[in-house]
Protein backbone atom coordinates (compact mmCIF):
# COMPACT_ATOMS: atom_id res chain seq x y z
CA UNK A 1 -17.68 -32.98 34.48
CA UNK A 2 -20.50 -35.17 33.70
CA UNK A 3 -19.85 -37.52 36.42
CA UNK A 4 -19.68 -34.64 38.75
CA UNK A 5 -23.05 -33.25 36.97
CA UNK A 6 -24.84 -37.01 37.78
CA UNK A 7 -23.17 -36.57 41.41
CA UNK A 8 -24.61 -33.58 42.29
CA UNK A 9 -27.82 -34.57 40.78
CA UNK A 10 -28.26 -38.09 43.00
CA UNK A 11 -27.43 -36.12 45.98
CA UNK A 12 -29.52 -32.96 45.33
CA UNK A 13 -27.18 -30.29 45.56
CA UNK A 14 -29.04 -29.30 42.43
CA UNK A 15 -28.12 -25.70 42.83
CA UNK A 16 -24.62 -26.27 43.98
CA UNK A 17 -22.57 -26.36 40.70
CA UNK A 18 -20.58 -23.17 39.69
CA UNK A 19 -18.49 -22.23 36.73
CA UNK A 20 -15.70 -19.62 36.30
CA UNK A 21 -14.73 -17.64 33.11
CA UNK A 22 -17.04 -19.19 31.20
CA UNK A 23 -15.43 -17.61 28.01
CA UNK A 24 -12.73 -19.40 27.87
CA UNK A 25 -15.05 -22.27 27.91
CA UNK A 26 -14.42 -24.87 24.65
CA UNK A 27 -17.03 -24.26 22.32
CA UNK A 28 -19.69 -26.51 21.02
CA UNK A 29 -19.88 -30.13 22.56
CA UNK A 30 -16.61 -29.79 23.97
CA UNK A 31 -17.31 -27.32 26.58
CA UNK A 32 -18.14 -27.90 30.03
CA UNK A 33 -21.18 -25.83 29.88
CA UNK A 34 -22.48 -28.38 27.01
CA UNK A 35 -21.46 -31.40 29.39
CA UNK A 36 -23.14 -30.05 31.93
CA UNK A 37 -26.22 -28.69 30.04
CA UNK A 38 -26.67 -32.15 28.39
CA UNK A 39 -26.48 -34.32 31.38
CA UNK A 40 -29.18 -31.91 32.83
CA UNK A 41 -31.53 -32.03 30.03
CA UNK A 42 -31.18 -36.38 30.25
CA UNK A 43 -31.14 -36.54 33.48
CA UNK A 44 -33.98 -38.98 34.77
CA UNK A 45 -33.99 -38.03 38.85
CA UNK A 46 -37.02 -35.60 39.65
CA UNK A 47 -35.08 -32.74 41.71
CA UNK A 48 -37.79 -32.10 44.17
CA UNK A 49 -37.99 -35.66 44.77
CA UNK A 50 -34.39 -35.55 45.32
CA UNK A 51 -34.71 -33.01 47.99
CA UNK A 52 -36.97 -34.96 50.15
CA UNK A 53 -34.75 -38.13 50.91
C-alpha cells in the first residue's frame, strides 16, 4: 500500500485512492489507513506541482 500511496503521488492522481470497509481495517500502524496516512504526511512531492507536468 505504500508503494501504491508513492505511485499515485509521482503521478498525481492525488485524489484517486479509495478504501472499502474501513472497519475491518487493522488497527494502529498496521492498517492501511496508517500506511497510507503516513506516506502522505512524508511525502516530499508538492501536489499542485504534480498536476502541472
Amino acid at each position: 500500500m505504500k508503494e501504491k500511496t508513492r505511485l499515485a503521488l509521482e503521478h498525481g492522481f492525488g485524489g484517486g485512492m479509495m478504501l472499502w470497509e474501513t472497519g475491518l481495517d487493522a488497527p494502529g500502524n498496521a492498517g492501511l489507513t496508517a500506511v497510507i496516512f503516513n506516506e502522505l504526511k512524508n511525502d516530499t512531492i508538492n501536489y499542485y506541482t504534480a498536476l502541472q507536468r
